[in-house]
Protein backbone atom coordinates (compact mmCIF):
# COMPACT_ATOMS: atom_id res chain seq x y z
CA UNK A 1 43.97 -14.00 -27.22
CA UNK A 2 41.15 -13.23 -25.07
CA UNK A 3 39.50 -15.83 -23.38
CA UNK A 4 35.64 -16.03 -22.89
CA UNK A 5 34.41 -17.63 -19.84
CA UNK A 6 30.47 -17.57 -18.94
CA UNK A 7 27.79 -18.73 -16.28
CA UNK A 8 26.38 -22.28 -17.64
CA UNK A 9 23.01 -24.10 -16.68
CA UNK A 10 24.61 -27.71 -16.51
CA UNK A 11 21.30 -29.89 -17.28
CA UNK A 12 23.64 -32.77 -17.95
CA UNK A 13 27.01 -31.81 -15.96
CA UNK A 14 28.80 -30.52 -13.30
CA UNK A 15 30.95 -27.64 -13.25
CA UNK A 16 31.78 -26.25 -10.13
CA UNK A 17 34.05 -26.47 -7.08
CA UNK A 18 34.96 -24.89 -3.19
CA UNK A 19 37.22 -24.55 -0.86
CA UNK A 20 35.63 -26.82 1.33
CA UNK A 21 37.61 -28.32 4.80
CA UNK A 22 41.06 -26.86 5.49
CA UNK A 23 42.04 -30.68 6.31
CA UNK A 24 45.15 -32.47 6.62
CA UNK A 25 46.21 -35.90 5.33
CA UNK A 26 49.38 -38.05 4.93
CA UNK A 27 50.05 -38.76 1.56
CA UNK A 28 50.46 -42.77 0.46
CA UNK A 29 53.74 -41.82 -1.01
CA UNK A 30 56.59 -40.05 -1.20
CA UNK A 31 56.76 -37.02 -3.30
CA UNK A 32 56.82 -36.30 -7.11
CA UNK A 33 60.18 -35.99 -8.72
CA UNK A 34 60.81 -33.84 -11.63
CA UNK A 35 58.54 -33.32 -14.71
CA UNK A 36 57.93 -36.89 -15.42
CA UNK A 37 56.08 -36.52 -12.30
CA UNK A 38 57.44 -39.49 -10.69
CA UNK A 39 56.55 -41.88 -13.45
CA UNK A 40 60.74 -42.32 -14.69
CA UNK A 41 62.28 -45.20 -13.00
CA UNK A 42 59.76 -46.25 -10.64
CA UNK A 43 57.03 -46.89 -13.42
CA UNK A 44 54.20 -45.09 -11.50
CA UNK A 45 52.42 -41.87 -12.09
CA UNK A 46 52.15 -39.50 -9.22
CA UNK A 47 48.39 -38.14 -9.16
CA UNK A 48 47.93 -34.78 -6.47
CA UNK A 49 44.57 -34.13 -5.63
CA UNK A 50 43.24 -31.89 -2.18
CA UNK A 51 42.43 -33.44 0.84
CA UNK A 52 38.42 -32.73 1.35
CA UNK A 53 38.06 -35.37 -1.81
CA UNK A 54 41.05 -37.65 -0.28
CA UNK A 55 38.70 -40.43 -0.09
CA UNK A 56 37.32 -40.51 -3.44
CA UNK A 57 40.48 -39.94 -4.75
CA UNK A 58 41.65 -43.49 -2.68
CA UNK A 59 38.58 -45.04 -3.79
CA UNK A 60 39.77 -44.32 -7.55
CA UNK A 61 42.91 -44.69 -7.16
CA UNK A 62 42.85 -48.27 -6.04
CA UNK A 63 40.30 -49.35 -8.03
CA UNK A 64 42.85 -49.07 -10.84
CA UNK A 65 46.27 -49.95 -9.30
CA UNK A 66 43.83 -53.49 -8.79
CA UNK A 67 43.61 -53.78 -12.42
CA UNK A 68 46.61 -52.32 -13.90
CA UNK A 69 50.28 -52.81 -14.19
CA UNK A 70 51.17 -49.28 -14.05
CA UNK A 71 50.44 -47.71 -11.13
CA UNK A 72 48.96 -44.35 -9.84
CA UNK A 73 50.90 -42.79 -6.83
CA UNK A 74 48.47 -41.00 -4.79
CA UNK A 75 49.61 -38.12 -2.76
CA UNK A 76 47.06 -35.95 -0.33
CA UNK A 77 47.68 -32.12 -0.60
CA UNK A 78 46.03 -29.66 2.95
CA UNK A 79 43.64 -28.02 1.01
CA UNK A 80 45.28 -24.28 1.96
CA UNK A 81 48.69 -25.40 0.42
CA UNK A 82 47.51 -26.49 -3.17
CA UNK A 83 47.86 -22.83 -4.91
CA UNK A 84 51.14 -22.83 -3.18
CA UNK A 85 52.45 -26.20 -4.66
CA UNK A 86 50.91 -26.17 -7.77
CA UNK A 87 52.86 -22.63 -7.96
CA UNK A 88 56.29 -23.88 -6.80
CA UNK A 89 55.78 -26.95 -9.15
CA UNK A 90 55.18 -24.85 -12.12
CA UNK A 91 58.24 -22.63 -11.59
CA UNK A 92 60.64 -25.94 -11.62
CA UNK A 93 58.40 -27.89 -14.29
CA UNK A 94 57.60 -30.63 -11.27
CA UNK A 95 53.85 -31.33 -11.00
CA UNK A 96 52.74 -34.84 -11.13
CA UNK A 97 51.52 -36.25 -14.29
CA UNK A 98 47.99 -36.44 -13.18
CA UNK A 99 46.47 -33.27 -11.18
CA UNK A 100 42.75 -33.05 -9.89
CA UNK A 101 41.86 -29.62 -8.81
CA UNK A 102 39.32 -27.10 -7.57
CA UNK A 103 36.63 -26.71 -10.99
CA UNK A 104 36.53 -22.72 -9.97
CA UNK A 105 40.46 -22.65 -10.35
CA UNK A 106 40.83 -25.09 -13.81
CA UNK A 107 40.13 -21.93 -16.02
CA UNK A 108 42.81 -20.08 -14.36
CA UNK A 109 45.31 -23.27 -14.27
CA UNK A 110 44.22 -24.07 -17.82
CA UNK A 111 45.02 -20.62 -19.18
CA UNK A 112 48.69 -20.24 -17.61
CA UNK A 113 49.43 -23.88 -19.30
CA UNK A 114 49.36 -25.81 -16.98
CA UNK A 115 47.52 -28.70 -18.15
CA UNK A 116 47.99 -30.65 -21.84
CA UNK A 117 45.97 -30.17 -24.27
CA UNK A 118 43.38 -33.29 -24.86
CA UNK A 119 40.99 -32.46 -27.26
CA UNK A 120 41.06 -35.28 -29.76
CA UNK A 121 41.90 -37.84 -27.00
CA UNK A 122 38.32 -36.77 -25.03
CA UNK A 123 36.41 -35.89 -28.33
CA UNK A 124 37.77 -39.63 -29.12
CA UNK A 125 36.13 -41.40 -26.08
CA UNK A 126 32.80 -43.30 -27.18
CA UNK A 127 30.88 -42.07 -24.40
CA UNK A 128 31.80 -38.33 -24.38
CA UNK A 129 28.45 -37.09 -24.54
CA UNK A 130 27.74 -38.82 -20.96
CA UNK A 131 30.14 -37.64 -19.46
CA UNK A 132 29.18 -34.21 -16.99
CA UNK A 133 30.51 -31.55 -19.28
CA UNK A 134 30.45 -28.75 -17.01
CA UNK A 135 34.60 -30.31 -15.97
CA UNK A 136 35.65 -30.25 -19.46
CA UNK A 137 34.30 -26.57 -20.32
CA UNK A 138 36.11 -25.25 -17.00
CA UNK A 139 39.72 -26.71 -18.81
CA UNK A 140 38.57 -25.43 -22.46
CA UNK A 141 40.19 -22.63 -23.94
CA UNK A 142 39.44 -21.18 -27.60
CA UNK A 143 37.94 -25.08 -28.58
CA UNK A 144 41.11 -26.67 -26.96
CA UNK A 145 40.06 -29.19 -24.02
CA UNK A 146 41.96 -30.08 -21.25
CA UNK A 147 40.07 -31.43 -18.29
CA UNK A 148 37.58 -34.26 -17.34
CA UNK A 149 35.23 -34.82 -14.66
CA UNK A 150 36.97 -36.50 -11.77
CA UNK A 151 34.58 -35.65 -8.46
CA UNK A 152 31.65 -34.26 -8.24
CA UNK A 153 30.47 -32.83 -4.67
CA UNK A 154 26.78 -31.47 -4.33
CA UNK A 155 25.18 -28.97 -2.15
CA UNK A 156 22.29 -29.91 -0.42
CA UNK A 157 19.67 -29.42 2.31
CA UNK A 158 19.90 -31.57 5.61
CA UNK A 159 18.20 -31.45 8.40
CA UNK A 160 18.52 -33.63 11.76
CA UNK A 161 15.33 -35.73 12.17
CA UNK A 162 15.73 -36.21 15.89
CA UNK A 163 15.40 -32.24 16.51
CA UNK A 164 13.15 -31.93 14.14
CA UNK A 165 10.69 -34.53 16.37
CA UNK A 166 11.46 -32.39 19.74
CA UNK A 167 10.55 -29.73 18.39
CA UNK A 168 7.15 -30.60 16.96
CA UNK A 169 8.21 -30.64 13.19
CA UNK A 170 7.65 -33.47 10.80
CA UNK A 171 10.89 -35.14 10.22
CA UNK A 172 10.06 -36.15 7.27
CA UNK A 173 9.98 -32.84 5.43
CA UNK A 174 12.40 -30.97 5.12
CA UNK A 175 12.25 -26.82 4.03
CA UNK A 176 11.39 -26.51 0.16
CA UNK A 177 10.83 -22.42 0.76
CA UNK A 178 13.34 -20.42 2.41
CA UNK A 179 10.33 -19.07 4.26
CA UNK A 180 9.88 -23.08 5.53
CA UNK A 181 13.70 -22.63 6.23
CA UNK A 182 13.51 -19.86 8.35
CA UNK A 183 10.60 -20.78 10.43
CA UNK A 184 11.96 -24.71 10.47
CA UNK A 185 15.39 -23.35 12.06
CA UNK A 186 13.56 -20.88 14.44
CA UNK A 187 11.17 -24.25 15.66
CA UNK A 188 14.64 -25.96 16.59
CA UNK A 189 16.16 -22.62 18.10
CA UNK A 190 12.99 -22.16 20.68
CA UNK A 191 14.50 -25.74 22.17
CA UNK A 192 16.70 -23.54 23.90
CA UNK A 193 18.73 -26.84 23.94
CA UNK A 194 22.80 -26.12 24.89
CA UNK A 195 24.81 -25.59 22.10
CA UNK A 196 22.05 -26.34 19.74
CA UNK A 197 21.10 -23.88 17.00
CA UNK A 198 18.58 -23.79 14.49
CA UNK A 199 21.41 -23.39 11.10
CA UNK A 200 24.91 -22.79 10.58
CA UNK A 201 26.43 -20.29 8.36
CA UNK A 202 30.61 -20.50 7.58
CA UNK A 203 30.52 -16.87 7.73
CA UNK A 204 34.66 -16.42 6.84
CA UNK A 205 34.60 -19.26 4.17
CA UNK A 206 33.81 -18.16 0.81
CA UNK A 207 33.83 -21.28 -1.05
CA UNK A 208 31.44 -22.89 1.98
CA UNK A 209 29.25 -19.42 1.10
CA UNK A 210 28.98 -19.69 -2.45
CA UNK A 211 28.07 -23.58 -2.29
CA UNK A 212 25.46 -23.00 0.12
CA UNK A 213 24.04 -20.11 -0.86
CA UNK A 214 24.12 -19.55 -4.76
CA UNK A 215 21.84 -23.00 -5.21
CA UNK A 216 18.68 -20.68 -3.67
CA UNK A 217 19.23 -17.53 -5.80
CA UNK A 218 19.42 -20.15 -8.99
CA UNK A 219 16.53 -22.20 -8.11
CA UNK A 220 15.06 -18.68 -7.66
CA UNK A 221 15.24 -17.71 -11.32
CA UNK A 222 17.73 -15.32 -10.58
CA UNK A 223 21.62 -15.30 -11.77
CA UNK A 224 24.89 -14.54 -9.75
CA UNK A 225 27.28 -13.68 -12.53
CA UNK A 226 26.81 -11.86 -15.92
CA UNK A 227 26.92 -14.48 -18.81
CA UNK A 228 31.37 -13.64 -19.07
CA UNK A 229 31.44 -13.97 -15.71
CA UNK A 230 33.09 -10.57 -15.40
CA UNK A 231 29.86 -8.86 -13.33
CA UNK A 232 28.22 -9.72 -9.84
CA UNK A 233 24.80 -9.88 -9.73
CA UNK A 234 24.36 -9.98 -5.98
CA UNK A 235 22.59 -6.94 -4.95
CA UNK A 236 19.51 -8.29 -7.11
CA UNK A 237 16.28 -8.45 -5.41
CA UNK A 238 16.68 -12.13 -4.97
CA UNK A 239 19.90 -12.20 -3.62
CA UNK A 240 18.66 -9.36 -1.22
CA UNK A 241 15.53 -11.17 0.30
CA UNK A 242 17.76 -14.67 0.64
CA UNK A 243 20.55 -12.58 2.82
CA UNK A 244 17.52 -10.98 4.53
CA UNK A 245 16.55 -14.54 6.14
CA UNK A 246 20.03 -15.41 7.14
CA UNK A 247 19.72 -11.62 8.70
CA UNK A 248 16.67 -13.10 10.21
CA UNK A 249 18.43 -16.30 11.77
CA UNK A 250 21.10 -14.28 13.31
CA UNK A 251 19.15 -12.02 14.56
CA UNK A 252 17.25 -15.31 16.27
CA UNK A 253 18.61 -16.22 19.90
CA UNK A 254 19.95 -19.79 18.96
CA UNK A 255 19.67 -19.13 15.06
CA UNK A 256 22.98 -19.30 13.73
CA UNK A 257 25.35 -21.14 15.35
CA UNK A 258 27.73 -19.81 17.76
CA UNK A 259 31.02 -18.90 15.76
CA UNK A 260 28.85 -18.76 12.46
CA UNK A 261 30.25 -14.92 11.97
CA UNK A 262 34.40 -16.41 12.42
CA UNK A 263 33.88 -19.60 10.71
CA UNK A 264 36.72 -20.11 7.96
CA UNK A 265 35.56 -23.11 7.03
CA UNK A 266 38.02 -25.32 9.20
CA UNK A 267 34.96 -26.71 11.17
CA UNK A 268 32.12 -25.52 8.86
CA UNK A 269 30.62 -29.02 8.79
CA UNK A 270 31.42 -30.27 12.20
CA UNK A 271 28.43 -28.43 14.15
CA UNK A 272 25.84 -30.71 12.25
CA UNK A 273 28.10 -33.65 12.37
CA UNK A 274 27.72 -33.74 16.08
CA UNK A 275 24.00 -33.08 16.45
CA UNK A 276 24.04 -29.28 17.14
CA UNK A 277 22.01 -27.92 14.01
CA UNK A 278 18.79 -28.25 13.16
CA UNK A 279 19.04 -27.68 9.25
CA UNK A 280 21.54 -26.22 6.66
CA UNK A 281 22.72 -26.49 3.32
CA UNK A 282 25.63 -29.13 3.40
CA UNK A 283 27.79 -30.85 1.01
CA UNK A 284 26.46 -33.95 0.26
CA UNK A 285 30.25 -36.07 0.45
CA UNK A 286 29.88 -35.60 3.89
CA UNK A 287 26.39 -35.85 4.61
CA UNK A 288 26.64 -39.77 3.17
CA UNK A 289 29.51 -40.09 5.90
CA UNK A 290 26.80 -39.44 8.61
CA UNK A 291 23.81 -41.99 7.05
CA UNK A 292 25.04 -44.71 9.43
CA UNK A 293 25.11 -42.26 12.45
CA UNK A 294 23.47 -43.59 15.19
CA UNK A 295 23.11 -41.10 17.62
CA UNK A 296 20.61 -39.13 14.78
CA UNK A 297 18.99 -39.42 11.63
CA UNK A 298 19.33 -37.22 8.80
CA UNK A 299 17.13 -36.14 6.29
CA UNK A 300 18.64 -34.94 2.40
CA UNK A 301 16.52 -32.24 0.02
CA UNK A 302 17.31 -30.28 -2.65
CA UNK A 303 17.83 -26.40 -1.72
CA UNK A 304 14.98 -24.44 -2.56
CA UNK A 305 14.66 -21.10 -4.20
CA UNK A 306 12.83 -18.13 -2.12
CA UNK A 307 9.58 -19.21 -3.25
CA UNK A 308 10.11 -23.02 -4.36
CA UNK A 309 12.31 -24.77 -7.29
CA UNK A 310 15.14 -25.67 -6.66
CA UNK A 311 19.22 -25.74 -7.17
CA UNK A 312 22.78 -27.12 -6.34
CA UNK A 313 25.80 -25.53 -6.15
CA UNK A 314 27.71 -28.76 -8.27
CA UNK A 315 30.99 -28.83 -7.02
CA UNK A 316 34.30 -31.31 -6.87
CA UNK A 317 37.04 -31.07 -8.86
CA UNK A 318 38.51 -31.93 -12.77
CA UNK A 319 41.41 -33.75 -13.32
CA UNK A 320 44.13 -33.32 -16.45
CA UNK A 321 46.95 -34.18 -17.48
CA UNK A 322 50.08 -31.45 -16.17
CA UNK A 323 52.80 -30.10 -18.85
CA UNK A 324 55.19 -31.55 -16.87
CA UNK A 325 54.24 -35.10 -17.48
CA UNK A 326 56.65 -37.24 -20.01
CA UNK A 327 54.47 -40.41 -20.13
CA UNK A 328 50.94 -38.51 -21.45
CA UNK A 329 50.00 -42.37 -22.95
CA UNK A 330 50.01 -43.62 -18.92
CA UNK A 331 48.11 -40.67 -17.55
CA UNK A 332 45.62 -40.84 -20.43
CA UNK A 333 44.61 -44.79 -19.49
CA UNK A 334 44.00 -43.80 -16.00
CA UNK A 335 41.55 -41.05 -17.01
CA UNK A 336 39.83 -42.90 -20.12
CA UNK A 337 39.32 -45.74 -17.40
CA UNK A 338 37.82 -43.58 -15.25
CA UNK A 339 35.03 -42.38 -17.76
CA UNK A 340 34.01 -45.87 -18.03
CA UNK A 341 30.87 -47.00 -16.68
CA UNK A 342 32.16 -50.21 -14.96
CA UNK A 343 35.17 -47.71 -13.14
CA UNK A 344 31.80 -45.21 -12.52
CA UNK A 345 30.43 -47.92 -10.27
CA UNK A 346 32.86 -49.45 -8.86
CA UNK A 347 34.43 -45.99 -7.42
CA UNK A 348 31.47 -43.76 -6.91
CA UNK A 349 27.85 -45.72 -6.78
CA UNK A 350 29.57 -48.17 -4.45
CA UNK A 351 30.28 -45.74 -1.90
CA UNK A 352 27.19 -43.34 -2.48
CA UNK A 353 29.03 -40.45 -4.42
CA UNK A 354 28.25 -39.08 -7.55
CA UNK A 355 29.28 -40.50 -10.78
CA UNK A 356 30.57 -38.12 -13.52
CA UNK A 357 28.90 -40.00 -15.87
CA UNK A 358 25.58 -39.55 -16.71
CA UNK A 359 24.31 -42.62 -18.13
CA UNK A 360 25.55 -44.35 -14.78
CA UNK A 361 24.31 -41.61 -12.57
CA UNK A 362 20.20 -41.86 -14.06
CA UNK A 363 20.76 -46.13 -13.97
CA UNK A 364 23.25 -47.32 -11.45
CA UNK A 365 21.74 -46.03 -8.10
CA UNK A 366 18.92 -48.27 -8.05
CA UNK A 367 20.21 -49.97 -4.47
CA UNK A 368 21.40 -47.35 -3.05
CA UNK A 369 20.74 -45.16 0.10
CA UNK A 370 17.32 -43.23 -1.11
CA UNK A 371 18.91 -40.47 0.04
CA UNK A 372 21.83 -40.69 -2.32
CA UNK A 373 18.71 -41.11 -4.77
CA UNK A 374 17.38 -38.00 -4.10
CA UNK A 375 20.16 -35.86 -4.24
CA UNK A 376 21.19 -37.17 -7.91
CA UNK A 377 18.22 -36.11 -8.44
CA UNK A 378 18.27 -32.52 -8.62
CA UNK A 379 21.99 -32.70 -10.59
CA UNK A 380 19.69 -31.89 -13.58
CA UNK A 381 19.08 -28.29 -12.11
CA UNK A 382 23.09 -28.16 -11.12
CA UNK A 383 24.59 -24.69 -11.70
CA UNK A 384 28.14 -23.13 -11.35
CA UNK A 385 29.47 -19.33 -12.00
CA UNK A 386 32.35 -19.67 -14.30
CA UNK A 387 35.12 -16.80 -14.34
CA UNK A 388 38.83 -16.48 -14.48
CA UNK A 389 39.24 -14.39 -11.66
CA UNK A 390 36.44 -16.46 -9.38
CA UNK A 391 38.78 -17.46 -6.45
CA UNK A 392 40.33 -14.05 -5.63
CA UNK A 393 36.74 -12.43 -5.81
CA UNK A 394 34.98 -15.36 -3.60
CA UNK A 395 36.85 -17.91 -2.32
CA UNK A 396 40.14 -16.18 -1.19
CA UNK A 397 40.63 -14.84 2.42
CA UNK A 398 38.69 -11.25 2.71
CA UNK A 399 37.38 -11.59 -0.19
CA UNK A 400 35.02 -8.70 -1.13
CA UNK A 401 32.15 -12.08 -1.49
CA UNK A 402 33.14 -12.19 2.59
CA UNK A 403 32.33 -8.90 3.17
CA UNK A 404 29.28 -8.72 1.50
CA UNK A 405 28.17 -11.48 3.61
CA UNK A 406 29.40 -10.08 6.76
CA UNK A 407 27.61 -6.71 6.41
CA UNK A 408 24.39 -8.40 4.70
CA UNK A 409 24.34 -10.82 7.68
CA UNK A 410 25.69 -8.76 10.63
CA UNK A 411 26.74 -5.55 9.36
CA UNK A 412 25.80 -2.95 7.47
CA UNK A 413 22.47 -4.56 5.24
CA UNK A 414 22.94 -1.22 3.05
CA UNK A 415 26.00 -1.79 1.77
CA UNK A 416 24.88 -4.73 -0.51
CA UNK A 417 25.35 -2.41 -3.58
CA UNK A 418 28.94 -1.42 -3.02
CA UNK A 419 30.11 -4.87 -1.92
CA UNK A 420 28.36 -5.72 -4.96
CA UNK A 421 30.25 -3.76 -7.00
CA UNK A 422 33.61 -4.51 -5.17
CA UNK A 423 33.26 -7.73 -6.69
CA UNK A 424 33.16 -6.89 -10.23
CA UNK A 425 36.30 -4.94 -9.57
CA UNK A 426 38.20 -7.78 -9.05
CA UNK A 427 36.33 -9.92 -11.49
CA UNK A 428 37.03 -7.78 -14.08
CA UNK A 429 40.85 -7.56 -13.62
């Protein structure tokens, strides 16, 4: 049957995801074994989720082996290696009960079968209609739902407050034009400071690219995808004037950061991290890493359109239950406990993430950092492209989304139409 998958405002959920941080991490556990996905014998259920959410997948994790019998058996996959193991799994009917994955990949996973089919179990739950529904559209298939929201990652705009005083800007307000943006980054380049540039761009990283840069064409009015998701929409006038200022930036001694053009997205964030950007559009699980850094302050906006509004790329990943899994009942209480306000708290507001659910994320953050505050705050505007061919045109290695950037930014600016169009080739397949 065919399957119909289409661009969605998300005024009350998150849909979206990246290939963020090509990081490593040791799992907590030995590996899965065979379709129960570890659950026979030892009585837990193995969970798989990629490393750049490894900690809120701990957080979660935890928080319910505390309160549970049964117990969830976390294990860490390098972000590169998931396709790859999720493939090899499939092929001898061994992934994990429980698997949390990329939102941009779920419609692909979803249609091959990967996950089970949930629909009366989520349409069930008694607070379905808070819940971010932008992670169970990505795993729902002619009505059939398969997915729910496990994290949700925001882009946003940072700047570093300390930079921002030396070089005569208010720290206290950050760009909310792209115009602001360009002149705000120039102001830090002219510091002629070592090492120190006025943004960063992961220039080889297409997830990092469409997180950071779709949010301003959005909040611009504009569109990225046709409504199937089966056209690019990049060579619109908007899309043209935002690559234009990142043109503009490179073009800038000190604008872009050294190694912006190579960056694969390995070390995207690390430049701001350590104090060596002025401002750039960031995801906001790591900014709330840096909020006790005390060798500089950071300031958190939304990311503006060209001429004002404003946008996020909403991003994490869903989580379902695999067709490998023989104890469905097990995997099921982990993910209904999840939904639940009390679990929202405990494992997101409590460590200044992003709860899935919506009714905690407007109530629950009335403590926390203001920061975290105001970058809940612009959820409501969230967007993601949905399409069932969105990694290999975007986030996959020479992607024709990479090339477009590289000419747009470095290259040839004329080419914008034919990159364009190189995309819907492959979106359309």
């Amino acid at each position: 049957m065919a399957k119909k998958f289409r661009s969605q405002l998300v005024a009350t959920g998150a849909i979206a995801g990246i290939t963020l941080l090509g990081l490593t991490a040791c799992s907590d556990s030995g590996s899965s074994e065979g379709g129960s996905g570890g659950s026979e014998g030892s009585g837990n259920l193995v969970m798989w989720t990629r490393a750049p959410l490894e900690s809120q997948g701990k957080h979660a994790v935890e928080a319910y082996n505390a309160a549970h019998d049964k117990k969830i058996q976390l294990e860490i996959l390098p972000n590169d290696d998931v396709e790859g193991k999720v493939g090899a799994a499939v092929q001898t009917d061994s992934l994990p009960c429980l698997l949390a994955g990329d939102v941009v990949r779920i419609p692909y996973w979803t249609e091959q079968g990967i996950f089970t089919d949930l629909t009366d179990r989520i349409d069930g739950l008694e607070n379905v209609k808070d819940l971010q529904a932008g992670h169970i559209a990505a795993g729902t298939i002619d009505g059939k739902k398969h997915t729910l929201p496990f994290v949700t990652d925001i882009s946003v705009m940072v700047w570093n407050k300390n930079l921002y005083k030396e070089a005569g800007l208010d720290p206290e307000k950050g760009p909310t034009t792209m115009d602001e943006f360009v002149q705000q980054a120039q102001a830090i380049a002219k510091l002629n400071k070592e090492g120190v540039s006025g943004s960063y761009l992961a220039g080889q990283s297409g997830g990092a690219l469409v997180f950071t840069l779709f949010p301003t064409i959005w909040g611009s009015g504009a569109e990225v995808l046709s409504e199937d998701g089966s056209k690019a929409l990049l060579d619109s006038p908007e899309s043209a004037e935002l690559l234009k200022a990142y043109r503009t930036l490179a073009e800038t001694p000190n604008g872009l950061g050294a190694g912006s053009r190579e960056e694969t997205g390995a070390t995207w964030t690390a430049p701001f991290q350590e104090g060596k950007v002025g401002v750039m559009p960031y995801p906001f699980t790591t900014a709330t890493g840096l909020f006790a850094n005390k060798d500089f302050e950071i300031g958190v906006a939304p990311i503006p359109g060209l001429k004002g509004g404003q946008s996020t790329f909403l991003g994490g990943d869903a989580i379902g239950i695999t067709s490998s899994c023989k104890d469905v009942d097990g995997a099921w209480d982990f993910m209904a406990w999840l939904m639940t306000e009390d679990a929202q708290k405990e494992v997101f507001v409590k460590n200044n993430d992003t709860a899935g659910n919506i009714k905690v994320l407007e109530s629950a953050y009335g403590s926390a950092d203001p920061r975290t505050i105001i970058a809940n705050g612009v959820v409501k505007d969230g967007r993601t492209p949905v399409a069932r061919n969105f990694n290999e045109a975007f986030n996959a290695p020479g992607s024709p989304w990479q090339l477009l950037i590289q000419n747009a930014v470095w290259g040839d600016a004329g080419a914008l139409k034919a990159d364009n169009e190189a995309i819907t080739k492959i979106l359309g397949q």
